[in-house]
PDB file of N, CA and C in Angstrom:
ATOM      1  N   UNK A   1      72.319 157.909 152.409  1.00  0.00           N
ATOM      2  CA  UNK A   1      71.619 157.282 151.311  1.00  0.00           C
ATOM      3  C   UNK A   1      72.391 156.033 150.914  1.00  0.00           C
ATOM      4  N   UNK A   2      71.380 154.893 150.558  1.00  0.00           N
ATOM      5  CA  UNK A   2      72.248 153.808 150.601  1.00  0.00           C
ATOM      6  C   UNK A   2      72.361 153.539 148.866  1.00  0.00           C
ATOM      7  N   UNK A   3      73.175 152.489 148.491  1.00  0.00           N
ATOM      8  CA  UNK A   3      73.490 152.409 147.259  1.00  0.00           C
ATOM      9  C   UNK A   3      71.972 152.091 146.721  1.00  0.00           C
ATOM     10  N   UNK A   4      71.064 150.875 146.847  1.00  0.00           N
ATOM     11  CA  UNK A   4      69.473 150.497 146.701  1.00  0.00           C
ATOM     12  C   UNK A   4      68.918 151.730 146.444  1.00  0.00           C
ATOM     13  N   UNK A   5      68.595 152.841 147.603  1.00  0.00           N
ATOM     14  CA  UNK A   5      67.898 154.465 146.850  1.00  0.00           C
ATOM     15  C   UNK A   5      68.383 155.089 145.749  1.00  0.00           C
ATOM     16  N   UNK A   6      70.337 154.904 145.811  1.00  0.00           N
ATOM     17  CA  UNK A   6      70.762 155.705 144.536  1.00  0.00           C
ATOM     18  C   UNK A   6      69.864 155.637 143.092  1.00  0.00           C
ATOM     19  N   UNK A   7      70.407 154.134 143.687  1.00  0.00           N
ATOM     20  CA  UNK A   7      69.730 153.351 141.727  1.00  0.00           C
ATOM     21  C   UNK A   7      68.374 153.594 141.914  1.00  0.00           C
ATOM     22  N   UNK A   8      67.757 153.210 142.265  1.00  0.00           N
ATOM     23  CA  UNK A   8      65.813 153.628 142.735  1.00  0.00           C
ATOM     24  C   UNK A   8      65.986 155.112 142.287  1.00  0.00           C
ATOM     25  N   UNK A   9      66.697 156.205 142.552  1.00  0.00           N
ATOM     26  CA  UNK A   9      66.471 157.099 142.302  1.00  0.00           C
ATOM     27  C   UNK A   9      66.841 157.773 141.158  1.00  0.00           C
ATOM     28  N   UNK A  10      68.082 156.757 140.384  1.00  0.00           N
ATOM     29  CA  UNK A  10      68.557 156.772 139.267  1.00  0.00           C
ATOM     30  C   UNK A  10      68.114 156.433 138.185  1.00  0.00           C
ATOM     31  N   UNK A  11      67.260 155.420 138.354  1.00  0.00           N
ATOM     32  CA  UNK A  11      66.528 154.546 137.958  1.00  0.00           C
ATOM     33  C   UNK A  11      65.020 155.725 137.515  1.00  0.00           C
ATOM     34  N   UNK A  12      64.457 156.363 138.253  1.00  0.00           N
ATOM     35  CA  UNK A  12      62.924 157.106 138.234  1.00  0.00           C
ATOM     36  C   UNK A  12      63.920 158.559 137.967  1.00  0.00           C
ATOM     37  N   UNK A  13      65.431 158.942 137.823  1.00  0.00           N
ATOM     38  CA  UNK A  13      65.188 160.032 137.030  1.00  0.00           C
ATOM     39  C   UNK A  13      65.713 159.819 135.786  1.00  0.00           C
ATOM     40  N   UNK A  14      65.963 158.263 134.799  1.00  0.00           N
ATOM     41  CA  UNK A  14      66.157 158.437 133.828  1.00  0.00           C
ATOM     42  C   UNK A  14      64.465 157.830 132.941  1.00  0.00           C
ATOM     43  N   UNK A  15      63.510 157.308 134.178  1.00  0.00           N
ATOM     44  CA  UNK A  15      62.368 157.871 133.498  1.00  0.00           C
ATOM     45  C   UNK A  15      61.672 159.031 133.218  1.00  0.00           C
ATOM     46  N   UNK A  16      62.294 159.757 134.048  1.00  0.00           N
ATOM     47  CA  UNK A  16      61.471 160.960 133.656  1.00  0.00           C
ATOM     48  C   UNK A  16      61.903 161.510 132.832  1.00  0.00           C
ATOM     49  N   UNK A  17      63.334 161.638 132.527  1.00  0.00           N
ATOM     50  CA  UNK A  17      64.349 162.039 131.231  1.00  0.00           C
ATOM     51  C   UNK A  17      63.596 161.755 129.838  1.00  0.00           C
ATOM     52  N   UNK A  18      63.463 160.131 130.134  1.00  0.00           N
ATOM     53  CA  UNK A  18      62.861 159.620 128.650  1.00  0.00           C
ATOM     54  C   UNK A  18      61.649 159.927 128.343  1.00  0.00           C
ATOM     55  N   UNK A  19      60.768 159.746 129.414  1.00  0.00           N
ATOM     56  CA  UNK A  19      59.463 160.680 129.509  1.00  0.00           C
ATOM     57  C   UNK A  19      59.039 161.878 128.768  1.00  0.00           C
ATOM     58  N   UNK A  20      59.709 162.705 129.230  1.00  0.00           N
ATOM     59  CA  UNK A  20      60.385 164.391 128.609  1.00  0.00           C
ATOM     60  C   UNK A  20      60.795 164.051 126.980  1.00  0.00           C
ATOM     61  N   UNK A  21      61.223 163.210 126.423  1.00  0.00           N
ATOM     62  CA  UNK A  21      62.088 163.368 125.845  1.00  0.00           C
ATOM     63  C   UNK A  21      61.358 162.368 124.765  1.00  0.00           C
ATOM     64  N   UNK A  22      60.847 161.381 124.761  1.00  0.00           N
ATOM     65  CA  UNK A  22      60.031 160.899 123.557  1.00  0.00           C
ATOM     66  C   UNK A  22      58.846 161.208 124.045  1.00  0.00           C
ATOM     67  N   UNK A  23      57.863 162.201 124.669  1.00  0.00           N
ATOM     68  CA  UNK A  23      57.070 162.344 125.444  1.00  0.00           C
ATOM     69  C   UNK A  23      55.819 162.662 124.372  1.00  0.00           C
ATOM     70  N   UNK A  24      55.542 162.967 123.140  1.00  0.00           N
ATOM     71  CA  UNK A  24      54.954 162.672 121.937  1.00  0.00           C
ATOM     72  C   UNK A  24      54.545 161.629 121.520  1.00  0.00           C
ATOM     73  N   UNK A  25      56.015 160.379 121.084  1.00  0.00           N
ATOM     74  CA  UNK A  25      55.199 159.582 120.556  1.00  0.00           C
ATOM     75  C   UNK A  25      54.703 158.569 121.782  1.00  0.00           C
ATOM     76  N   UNK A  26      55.108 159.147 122.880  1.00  0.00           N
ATOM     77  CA  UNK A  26      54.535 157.782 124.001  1.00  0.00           C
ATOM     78  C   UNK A  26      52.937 158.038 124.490  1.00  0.00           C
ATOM     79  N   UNK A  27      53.018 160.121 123.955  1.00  0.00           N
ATOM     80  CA  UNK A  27      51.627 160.003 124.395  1.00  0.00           C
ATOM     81  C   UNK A  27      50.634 159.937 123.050  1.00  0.00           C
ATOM     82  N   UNK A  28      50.937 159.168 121.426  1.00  0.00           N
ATOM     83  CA  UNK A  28      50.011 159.344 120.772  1.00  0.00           C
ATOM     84  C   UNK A  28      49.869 157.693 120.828  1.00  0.00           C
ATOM     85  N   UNK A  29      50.789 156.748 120.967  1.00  0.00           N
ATOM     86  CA  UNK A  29      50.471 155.613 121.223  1.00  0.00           C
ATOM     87  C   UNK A  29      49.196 155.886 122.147  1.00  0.00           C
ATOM     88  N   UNK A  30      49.264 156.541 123.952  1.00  0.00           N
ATOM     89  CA  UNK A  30      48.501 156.099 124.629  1.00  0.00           C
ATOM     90  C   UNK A  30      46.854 156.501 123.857  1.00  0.00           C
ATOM     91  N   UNK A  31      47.145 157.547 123.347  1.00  0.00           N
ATOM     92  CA  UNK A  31      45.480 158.352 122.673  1.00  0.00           C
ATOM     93  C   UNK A  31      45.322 157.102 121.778  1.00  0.00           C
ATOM     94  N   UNK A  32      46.494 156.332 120.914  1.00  0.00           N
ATOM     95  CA  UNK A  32      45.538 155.196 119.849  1.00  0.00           C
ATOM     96  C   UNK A  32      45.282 154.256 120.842  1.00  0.00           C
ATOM     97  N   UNK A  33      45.729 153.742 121.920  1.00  0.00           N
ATOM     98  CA  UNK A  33      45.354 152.195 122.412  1.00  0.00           C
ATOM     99  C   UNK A  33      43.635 153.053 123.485  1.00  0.00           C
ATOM    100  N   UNK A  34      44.024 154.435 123.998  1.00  0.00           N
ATOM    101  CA  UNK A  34      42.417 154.221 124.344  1.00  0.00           C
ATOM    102  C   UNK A  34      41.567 153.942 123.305  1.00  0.00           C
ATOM    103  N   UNK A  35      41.881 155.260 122.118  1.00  0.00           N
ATOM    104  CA  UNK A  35      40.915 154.748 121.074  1.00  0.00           C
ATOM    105  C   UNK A  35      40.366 153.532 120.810  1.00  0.00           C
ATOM    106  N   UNK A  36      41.641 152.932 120.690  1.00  0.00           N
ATOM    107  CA  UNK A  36      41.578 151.028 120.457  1.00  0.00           C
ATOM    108  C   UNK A  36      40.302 150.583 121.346  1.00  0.00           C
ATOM    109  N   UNK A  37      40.811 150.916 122.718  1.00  0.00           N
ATOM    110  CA  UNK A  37      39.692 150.569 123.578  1.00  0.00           C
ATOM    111  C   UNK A  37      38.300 151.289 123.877  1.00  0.00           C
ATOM    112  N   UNK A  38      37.905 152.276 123.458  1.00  0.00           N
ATOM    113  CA  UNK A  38      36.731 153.133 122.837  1.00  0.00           C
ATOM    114  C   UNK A  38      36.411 152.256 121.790  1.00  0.00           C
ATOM    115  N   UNK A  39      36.334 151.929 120.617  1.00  0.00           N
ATOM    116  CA  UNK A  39      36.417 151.166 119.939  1.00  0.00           C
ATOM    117  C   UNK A  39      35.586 149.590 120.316  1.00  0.00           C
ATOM    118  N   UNK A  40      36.105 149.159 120.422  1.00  0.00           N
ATOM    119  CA  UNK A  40      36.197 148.156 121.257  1.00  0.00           C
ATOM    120  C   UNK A  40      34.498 147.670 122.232  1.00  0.00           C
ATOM    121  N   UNK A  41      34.469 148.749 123.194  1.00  0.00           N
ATOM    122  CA  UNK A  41      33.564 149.043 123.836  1.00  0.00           C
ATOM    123  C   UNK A  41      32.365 149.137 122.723  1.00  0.00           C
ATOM    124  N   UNK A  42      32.528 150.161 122.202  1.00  0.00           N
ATOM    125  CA  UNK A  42      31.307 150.188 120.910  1.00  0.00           C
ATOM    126  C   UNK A  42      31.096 148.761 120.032  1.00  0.00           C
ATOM    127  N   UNK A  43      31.810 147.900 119.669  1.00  0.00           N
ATOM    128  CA  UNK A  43      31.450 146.900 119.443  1.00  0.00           C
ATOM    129  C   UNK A  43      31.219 145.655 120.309  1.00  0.00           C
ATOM    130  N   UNK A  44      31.085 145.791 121.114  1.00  0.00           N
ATOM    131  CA  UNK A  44      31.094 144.663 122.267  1.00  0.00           C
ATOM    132  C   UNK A  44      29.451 145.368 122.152  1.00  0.00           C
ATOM    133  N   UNK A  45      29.425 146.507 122.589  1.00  0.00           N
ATOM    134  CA  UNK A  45      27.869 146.875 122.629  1.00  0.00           C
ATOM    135  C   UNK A  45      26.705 146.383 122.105  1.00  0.00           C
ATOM    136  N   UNK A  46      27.060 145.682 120.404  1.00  0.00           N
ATOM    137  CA  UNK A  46      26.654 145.762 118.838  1.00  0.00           C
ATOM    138  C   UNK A  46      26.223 144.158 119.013  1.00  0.00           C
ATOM    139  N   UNK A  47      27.402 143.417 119.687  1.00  0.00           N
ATOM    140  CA  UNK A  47      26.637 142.069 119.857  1.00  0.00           C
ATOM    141  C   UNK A  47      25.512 141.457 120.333  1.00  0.00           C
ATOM    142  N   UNK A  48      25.031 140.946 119.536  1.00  0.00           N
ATOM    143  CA  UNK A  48      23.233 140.361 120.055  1.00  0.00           C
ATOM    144  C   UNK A  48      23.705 138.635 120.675  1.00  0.00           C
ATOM    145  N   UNK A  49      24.421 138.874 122.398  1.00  0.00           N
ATOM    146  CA  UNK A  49      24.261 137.670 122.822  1.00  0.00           C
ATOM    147  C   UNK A  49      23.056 136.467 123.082  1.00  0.00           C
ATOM    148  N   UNK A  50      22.887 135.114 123.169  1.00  0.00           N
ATOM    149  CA  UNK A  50      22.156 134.337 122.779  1.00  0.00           C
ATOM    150  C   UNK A  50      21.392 134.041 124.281  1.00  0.00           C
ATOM    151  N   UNK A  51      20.398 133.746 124.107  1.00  0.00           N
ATOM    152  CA  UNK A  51      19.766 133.457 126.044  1.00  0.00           C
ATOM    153  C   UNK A  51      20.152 132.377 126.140  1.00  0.00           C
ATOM    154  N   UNK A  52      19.622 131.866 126.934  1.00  0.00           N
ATOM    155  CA  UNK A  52      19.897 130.159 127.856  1.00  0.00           C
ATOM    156  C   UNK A  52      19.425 129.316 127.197  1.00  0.00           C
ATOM    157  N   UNK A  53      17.846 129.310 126.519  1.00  0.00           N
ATOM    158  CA  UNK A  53      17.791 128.368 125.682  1.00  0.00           C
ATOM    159  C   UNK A  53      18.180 127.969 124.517  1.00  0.00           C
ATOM    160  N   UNK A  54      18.788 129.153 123.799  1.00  0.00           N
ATOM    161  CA  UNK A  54      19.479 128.946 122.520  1.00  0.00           C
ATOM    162  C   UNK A  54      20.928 128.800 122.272  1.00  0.00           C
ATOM    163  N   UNK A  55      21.390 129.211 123.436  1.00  0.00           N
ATOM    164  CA  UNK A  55      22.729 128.710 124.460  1.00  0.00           C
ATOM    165  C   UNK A  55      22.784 127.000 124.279  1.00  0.00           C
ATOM    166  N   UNK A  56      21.541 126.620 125.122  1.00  0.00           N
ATOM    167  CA  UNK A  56      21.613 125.099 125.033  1.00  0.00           C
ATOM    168  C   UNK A  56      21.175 124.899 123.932  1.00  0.00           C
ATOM    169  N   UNK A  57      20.252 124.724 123.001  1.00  0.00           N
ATOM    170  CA  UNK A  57      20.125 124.088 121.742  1.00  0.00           C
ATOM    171  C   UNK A  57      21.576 123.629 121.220  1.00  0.00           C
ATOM    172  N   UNK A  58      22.070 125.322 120.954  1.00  0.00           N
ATOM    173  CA  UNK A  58      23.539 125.033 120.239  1.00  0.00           C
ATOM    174  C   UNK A  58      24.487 123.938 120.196  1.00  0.00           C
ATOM    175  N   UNK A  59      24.264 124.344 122.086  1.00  0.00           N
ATOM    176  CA  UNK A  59      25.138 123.444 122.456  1.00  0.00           C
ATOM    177  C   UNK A  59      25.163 121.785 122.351  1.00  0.00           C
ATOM    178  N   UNK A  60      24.073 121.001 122.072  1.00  0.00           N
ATOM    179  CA  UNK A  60      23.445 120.048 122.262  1.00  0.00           C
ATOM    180  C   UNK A  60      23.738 119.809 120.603  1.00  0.00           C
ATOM    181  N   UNK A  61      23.122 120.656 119.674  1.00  0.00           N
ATOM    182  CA  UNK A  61      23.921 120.344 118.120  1.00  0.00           C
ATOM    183  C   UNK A  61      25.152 120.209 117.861  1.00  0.00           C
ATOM    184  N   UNK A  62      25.994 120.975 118.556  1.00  0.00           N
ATOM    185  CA  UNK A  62      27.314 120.775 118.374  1.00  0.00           C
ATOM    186  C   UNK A  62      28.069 119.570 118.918  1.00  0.00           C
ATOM    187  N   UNK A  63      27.360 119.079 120.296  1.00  0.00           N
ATOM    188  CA  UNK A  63      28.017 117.758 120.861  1.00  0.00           C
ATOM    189  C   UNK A  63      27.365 116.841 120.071  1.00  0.00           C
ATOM    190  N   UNK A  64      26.252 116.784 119.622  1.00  0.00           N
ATOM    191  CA  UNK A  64      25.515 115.675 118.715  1.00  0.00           C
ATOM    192  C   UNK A  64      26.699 115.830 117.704  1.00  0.00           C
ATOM    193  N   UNK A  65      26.741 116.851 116.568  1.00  0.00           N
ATOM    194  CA  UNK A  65      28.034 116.844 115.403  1.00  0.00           C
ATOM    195  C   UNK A  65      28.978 116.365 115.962  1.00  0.00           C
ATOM    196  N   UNK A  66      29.553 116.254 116.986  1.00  0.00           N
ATOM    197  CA  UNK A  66      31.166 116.226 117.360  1.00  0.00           C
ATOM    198  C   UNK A  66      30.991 114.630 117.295  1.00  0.00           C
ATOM    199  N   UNK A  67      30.080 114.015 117.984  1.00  0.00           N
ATOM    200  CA  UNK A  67      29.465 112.420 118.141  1.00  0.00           C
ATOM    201  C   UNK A  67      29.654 112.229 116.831  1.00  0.00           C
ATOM    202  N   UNK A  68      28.858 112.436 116.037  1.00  0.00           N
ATOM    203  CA  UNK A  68      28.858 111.738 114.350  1.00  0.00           C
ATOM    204  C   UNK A  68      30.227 111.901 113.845  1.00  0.00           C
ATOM    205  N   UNK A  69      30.985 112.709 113.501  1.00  0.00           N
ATOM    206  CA  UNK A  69      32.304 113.034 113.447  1.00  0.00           C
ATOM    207  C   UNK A  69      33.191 111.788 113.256  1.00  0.00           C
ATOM    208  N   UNK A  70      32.835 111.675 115.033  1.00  0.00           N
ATOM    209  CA  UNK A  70      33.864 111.094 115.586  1.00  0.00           C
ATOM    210  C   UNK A  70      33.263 109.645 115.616  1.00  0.00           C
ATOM    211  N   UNK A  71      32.432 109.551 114.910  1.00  0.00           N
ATOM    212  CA  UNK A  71      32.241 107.879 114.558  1.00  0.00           C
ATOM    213  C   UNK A  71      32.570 107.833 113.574  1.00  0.00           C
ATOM    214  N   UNK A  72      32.218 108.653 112.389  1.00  0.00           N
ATOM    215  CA  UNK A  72      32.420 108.397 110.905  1.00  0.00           C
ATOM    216  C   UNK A  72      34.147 108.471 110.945  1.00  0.00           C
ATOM    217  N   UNK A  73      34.684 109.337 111.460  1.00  0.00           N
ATOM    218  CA  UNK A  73      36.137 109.094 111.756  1.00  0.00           C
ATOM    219  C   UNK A  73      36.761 107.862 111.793  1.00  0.00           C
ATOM    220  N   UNK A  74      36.297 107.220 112.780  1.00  0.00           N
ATOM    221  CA  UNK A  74      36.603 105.877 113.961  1.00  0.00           C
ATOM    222  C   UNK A  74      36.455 104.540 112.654  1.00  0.00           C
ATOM    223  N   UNK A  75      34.783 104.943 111.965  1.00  0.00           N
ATOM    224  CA  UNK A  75      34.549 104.010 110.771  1.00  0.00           C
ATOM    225  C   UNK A  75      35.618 103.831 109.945  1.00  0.00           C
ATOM    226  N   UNK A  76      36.107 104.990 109.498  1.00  0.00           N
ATOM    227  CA  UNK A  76      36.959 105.395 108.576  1.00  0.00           C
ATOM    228  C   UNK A  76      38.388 104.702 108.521  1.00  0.00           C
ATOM    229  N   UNK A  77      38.928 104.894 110.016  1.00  0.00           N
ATOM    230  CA  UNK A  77      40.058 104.386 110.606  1.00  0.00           C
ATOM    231  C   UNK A  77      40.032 103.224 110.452  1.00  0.00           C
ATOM    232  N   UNK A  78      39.042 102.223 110.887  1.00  0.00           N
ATOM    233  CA  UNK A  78      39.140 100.665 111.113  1.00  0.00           C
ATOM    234  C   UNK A  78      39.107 100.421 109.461  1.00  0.00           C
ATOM    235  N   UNK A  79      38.127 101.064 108.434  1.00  0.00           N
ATOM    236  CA  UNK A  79      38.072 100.584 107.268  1.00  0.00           C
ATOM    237  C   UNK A  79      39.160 100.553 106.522  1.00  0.00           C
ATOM    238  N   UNK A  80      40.166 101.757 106.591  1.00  0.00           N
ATOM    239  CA  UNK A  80      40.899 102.141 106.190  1.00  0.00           C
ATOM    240  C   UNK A  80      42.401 100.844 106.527  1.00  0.00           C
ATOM    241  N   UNK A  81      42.560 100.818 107.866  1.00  0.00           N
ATOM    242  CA  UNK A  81      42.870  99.668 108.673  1.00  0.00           C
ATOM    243  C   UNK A  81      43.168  98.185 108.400  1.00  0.00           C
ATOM    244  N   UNK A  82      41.727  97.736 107.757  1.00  0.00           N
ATOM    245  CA  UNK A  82      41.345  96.893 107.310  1.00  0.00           C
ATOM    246  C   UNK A  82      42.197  96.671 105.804  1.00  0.00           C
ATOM    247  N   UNK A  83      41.881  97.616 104.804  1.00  0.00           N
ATOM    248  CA  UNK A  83      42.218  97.545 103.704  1.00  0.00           C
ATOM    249  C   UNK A  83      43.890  97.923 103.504  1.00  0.00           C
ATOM    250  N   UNK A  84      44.436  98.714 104.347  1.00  0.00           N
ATOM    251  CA  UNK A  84      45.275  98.298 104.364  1.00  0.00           C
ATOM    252  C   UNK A  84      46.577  97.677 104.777  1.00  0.00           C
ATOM    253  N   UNK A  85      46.302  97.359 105.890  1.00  0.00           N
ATOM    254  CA  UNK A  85      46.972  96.648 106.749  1.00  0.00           C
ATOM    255  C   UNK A  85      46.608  94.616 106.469  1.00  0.00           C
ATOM    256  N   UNK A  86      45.319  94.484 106.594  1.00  0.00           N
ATOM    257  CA  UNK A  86      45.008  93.032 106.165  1.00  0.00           C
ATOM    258  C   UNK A  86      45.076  92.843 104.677  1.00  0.00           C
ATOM    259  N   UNK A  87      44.571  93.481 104.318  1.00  0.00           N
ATOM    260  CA  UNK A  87      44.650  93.643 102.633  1.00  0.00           C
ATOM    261  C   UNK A  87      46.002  93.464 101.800  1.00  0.00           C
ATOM    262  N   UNK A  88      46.611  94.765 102.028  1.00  0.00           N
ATOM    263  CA  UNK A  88      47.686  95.168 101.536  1.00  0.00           C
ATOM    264  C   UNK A  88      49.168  94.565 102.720  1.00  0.00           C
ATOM    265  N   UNK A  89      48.635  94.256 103.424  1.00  0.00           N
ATOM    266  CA  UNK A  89      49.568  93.882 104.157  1.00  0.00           C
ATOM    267  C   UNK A  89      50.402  92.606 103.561  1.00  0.00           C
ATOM    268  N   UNK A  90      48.625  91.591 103.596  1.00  0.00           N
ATOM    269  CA  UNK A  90      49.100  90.045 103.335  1.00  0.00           C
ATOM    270  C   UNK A  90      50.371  89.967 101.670  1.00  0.00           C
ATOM    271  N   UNK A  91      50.320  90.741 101.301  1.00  0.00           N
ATOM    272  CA  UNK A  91      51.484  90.794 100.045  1.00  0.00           C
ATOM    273  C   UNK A  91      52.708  90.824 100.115  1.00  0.00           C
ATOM    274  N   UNK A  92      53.018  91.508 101.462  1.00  0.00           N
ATOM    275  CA  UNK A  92      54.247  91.359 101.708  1.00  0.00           C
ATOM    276  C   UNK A  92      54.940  90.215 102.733  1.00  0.00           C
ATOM    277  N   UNK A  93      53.877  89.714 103.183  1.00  0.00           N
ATOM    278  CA  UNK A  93      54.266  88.148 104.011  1.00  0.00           C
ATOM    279  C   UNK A  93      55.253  87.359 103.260  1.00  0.00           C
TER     280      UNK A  93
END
């Protein structure tokens, strides 16, 4: 047996030690995370996903909003820009 199996084997019998040995709370964790995932499943169920055409509508409102946004933004910037950089600027020349 070479030193590599020792530990490999040293290694899988101090899991099973710990196994044995907190072997409660490792198995009420596993019962809550299925739950979790039981759970889970039941609400994924509950969702009323959207078809293709209301898919695209959405989608088409939301890039239209993102457009206006991002002009009134842009407006904002140059105005802002304007007033104070040319504005407020020329005072300190």
């Amino acid at each position: 047996m070479g030193a590599g199996q020792i530990i490999v084997w040293g290694l899988l019998g101090a899991v099973v030690v710990a196994l044995a040995v907190f072997r409660q709370p490792a198995m009420a964790a596993g019962m809550r995370f299925r739950s979790y995932l039981e759970d889970v499943r039941g609400e994924i169920k509950k969702v009323s996903w959207p078809d293709m055409e209301e898919l695209k509508r959405s989608t088409f409102v939301i890039v239209i909003f993102v457009l206006i946004i991002g002009m009134v933004i842009g407006v904002m910037d140059w105005l802002f820009s304007k007033i104070l950089i040319d504005g407020l600027g020329g005072l300190f020349r």
